[in-house]
Protein backbone atom coordinates (compact mmCIF):
# COMPACT_ATOMS: atom_id res chain seq x y z
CA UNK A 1 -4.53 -123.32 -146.67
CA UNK A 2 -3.92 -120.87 -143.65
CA UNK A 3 -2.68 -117.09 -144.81
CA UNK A 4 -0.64 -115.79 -142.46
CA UNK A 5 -0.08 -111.57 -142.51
CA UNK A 6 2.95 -110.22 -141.26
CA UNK A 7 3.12 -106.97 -141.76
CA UNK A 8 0.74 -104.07 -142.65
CA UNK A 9 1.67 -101.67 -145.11
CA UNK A 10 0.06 -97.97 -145.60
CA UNK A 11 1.16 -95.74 -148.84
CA UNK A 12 0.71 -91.81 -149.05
CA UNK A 13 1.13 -89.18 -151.70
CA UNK A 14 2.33 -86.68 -149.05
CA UNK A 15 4.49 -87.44 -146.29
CA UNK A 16 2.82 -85.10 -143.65
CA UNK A 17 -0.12 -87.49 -144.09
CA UNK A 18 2.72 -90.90 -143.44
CA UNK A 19 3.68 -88.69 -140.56
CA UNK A 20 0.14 -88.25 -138.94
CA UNK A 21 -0.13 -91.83 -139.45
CA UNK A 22 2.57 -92.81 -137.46
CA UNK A 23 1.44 -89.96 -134.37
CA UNK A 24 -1.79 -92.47 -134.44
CA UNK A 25 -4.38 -90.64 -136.74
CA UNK A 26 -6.32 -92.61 -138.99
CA UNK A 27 -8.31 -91.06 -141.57
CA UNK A 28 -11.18 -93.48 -142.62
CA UNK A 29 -13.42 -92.43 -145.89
CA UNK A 30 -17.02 -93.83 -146.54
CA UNK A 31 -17.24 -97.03 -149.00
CA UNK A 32 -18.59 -94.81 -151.18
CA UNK A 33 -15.88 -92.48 -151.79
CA UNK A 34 -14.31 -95.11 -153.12
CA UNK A 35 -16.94 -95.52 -155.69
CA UNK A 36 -16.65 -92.11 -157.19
CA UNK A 37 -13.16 -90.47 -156.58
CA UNK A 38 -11.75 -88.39 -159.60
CA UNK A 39 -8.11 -88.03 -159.68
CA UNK A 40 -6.14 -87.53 -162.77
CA UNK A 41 -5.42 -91.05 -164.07
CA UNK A 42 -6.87 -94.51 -162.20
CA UNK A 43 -4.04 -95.28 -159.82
CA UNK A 44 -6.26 -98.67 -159.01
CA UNK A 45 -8.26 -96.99 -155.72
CA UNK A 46 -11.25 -96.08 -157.84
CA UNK A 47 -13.92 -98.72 -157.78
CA UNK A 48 -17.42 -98.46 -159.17
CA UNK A 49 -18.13 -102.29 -158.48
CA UNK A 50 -17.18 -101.87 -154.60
CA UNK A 51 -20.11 -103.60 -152.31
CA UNK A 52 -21.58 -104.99 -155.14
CA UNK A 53 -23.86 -107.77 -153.48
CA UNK A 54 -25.17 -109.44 -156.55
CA UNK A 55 -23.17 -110.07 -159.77
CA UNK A 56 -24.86 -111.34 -162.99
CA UNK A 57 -23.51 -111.49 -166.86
CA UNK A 58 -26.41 -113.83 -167.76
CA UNK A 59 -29.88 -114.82 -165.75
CA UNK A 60 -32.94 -116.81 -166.04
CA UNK A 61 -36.56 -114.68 -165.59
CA UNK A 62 -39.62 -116.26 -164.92
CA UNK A 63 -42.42 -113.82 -164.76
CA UNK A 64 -45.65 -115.58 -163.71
CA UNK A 65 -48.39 -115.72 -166.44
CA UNK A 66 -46.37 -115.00 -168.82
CA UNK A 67 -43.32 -117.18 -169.22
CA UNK A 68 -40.00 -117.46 -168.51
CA UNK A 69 -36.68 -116.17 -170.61
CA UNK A 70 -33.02 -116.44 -170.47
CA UNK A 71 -30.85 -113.30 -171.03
CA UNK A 72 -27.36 -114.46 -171.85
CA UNK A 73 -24.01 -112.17 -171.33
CA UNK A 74 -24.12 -111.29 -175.13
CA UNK A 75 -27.73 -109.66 -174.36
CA UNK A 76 -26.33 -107.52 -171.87
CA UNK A 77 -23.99 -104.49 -172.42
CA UNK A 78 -22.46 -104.71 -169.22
CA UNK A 79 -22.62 -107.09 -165.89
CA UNK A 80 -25.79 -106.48 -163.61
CA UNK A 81 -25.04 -105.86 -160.45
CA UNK A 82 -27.12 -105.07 -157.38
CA UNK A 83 -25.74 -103.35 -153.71
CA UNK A 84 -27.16 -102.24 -150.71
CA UNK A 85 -26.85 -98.67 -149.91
CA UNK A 86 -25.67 -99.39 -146.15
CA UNK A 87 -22.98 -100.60 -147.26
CA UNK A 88 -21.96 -97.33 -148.68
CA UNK A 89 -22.00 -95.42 -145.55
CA UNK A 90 -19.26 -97.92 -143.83
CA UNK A 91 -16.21 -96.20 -142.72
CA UNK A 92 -12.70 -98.07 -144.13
CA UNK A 93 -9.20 -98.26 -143.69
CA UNK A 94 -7.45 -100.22 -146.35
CA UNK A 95 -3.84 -101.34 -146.01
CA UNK A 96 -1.76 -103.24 -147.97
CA UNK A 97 -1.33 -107.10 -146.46
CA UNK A 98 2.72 -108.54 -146.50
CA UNK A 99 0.99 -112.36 -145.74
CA UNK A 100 2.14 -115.86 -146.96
CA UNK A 101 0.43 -118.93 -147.49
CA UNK A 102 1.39 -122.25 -146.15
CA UNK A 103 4.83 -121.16 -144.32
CA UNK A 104 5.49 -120.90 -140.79
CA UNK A 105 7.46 -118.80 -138.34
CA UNK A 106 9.96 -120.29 -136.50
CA UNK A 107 12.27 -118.66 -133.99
CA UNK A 108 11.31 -115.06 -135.99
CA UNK A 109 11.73 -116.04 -139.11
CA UNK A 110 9.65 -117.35 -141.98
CA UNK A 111 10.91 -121.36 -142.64
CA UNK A 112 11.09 -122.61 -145.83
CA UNK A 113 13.35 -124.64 -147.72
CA UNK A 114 15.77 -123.83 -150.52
CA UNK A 115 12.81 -125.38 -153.23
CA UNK A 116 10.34 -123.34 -151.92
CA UNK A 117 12.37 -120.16 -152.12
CA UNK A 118 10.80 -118.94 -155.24
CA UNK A 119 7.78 -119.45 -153.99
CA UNK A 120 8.29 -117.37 -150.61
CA UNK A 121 9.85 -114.72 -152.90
CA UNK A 122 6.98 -114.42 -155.06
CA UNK A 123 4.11 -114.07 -152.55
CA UNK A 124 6.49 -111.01 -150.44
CA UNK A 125 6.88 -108.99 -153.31
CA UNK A 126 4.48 -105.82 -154.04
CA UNK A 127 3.37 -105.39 -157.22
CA UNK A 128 4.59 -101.80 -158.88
CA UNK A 129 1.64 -101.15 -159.36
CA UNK A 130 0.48 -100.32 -155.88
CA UNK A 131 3.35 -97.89 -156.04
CA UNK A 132 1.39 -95.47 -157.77
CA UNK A 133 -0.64 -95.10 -154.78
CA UNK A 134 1.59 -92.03 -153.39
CA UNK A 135 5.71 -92.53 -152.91
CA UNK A 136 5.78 -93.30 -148.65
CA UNK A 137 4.94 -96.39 -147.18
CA UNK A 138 4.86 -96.90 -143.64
CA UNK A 139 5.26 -100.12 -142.29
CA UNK A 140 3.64 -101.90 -139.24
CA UNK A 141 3.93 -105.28 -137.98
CA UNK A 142 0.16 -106.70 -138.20
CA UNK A 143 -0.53 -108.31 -134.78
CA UNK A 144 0.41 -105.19 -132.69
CA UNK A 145 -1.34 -102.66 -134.89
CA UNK A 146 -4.41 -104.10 -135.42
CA UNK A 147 -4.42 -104.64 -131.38
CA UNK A 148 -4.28 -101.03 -130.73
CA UNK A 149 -6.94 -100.39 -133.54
CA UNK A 150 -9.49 -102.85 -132.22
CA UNK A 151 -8.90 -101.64 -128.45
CA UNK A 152 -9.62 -98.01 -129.81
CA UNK A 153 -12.95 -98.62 -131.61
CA UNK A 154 -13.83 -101.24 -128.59
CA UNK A 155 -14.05 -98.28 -126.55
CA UNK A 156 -15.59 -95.68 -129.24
CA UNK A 157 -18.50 -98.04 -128.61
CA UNK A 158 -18.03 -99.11 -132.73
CA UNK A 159 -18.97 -101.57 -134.28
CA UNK A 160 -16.17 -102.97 -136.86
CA UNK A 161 -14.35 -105.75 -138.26
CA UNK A 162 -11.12 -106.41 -140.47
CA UNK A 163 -10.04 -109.14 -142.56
CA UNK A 164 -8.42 -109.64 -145.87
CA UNK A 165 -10.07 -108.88 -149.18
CA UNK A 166 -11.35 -111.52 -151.05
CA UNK A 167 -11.04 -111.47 -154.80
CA UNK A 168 -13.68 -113.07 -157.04
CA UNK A 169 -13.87 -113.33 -160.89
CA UNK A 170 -16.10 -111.11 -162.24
CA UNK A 171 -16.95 -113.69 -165.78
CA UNK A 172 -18.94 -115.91 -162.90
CA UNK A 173 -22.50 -115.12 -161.45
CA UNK A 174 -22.63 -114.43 -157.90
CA UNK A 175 -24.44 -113.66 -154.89
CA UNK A 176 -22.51 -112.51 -151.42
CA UNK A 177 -23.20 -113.25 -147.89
CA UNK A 178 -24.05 -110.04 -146.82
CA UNK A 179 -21.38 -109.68 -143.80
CA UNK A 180 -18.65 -110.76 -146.74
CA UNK A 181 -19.71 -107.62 -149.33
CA UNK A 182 -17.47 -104.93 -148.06
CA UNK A 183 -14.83 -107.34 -147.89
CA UNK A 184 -14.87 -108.62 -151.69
CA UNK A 185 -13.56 -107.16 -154.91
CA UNK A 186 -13.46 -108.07 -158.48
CA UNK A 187 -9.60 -110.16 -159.67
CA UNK A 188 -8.59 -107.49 -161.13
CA UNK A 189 -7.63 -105.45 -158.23
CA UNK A 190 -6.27 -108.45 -156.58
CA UNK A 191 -2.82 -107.10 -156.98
CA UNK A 192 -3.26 -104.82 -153.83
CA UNK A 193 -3.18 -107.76 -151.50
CA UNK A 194 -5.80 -105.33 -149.41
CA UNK A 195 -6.46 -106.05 -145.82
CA UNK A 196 -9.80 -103.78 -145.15
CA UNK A 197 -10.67 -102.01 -141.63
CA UNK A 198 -14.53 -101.09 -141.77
CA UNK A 199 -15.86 -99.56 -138.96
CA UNK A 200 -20.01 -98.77 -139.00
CA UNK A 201 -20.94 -95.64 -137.15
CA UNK A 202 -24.57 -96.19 -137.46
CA UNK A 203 -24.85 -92.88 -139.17
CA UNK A 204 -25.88 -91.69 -142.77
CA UNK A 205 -24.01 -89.31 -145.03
CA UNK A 206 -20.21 -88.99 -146.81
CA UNK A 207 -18.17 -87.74 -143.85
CA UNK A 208 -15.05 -89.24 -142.92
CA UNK A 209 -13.99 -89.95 -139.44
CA UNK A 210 -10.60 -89.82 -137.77
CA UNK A 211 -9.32 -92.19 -135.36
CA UNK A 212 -6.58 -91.73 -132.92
CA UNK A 213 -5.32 -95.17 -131.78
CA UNK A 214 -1.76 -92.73 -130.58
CA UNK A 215 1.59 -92.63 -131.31
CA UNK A 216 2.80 -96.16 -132.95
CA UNK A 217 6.44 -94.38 -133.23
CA UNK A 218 7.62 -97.69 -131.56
CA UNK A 219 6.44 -100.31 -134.44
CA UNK A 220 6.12 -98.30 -137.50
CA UNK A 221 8.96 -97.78 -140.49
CA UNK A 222 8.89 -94.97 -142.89
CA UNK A 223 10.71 -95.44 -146.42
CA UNK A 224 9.71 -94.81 -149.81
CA UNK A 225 7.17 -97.25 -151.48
CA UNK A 226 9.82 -97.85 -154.00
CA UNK A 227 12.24 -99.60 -151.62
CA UNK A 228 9.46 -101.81 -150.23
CA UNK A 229 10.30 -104.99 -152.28
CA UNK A 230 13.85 -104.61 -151.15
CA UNK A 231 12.66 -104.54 -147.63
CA UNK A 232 10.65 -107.58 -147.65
CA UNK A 233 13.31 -109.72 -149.35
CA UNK A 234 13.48 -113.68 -148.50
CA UNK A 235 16.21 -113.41 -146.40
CA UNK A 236 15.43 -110.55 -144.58
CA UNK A 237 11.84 -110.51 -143.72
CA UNK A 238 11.49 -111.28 -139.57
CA UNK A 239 7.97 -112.48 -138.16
């Protein structure tokens, strides 16, 4: 069933950093910051699993000559999981993604009928948990701000590409396309509703880069994360 994202939502621990948002700066960190970041209590941005290509709690081995063996998930102390080291050195912008499934938007608003309510209701609201991620949000509508991202990094000469995170459950064996790997994360974190900006400079190392896609004044909103649920309400979110 078609998701549909109507808004983009950033969240900052310091407000100068909400307000060089809005002025057009975007900071983007390597994948693999986000690998090994120590901050005083997980607030749900550290992941050690992120780009993981290959996922196994259990596999067969068949070593030639000499046999083959199966090593189950209670043989194994922890998941095996392979990656690719480019992957690490991606640049990425995550956001958090206001989107519905199966509703429509009809002269700026989302329809839906009076039984479906709850349902609308439930798929707007932000978890709390994302909260902890700083106390301002700014909020863009998705359609115009991604435009003015992907006609700066057109011209940077960058190669890039954003979608929505796909969550996967970790108890299953898997293997990942390898254009999908930056853009899939274990269930657990599915609760961030991520929409994921990577951009790949062609370069090795852990800098960050800065983008300036300019001022977006004109179709951003500032307000503390807390109010955010309040904001996106059923009867008062427009499309």
């Amino acid at each position: 069933m078609k998701k549909t994202i109507w808004y983009l939502v950033k969240i900052f621990k310091e407000e100068q950093h909400a307000e060089q948002f809005i002025s057009g700066n975007l900071y983007l960190n390597r994948l693999s910051y986000f690998k090994k970041i120590e901050e005083k209590g997980d607030d749900g941005r550290l992941d050690e699993n992120e780009a993981v290509a290959m996922w196994f709690d259990g596999l067969n081995l068949s070593i030639p000559g000499v046999g083959s063996c199966e090593i189950t998930k209670k043989d194994l102390a922890e998941p095996i999981s392979i990656s690719y080291q480019h992957h690490d050195y991606l640049n990425v912008f995550c956001m958090y993604a206001v989107h519905t499934i199966g509703f429509e938007c009809v002269d700026g608003n989302i329809k839906y009928s009076e039984d479906r309510a709850a349902q609308l209701k439930k798929q707007l609201e932000i978890d709390e948990r994302c909260f902890e991620f700083g106390d301002f949000a700014v909020i863009v509508p998705a359609v115009q701000f991604l435009d003015r991202v992907k006609k700066t990094l057109q011209a940077r000469g960058n190669y890039f590409q954003g979608k929505l995170i796909d969550y996967y459950d970790e108890s299953f064996n898997c293997e990942i396309e390898e254009k999908e790997i930056p853009f899939k994360k274990q269930n657990k974190y599915s609760y961030q509703n991520e929409f994921r900006i990577c951009v790949d400079t062609k370069t090795i190392g852990e800098e960050a880069i800065n983008i300036d896609i300019g001022d977006i004044k004109d179709i951003s909103a500032k307000t503390e994360s807390s109010n955010l649920n309040a904001l996106f309400g059923v009867n008062s979110i427009k499309c």
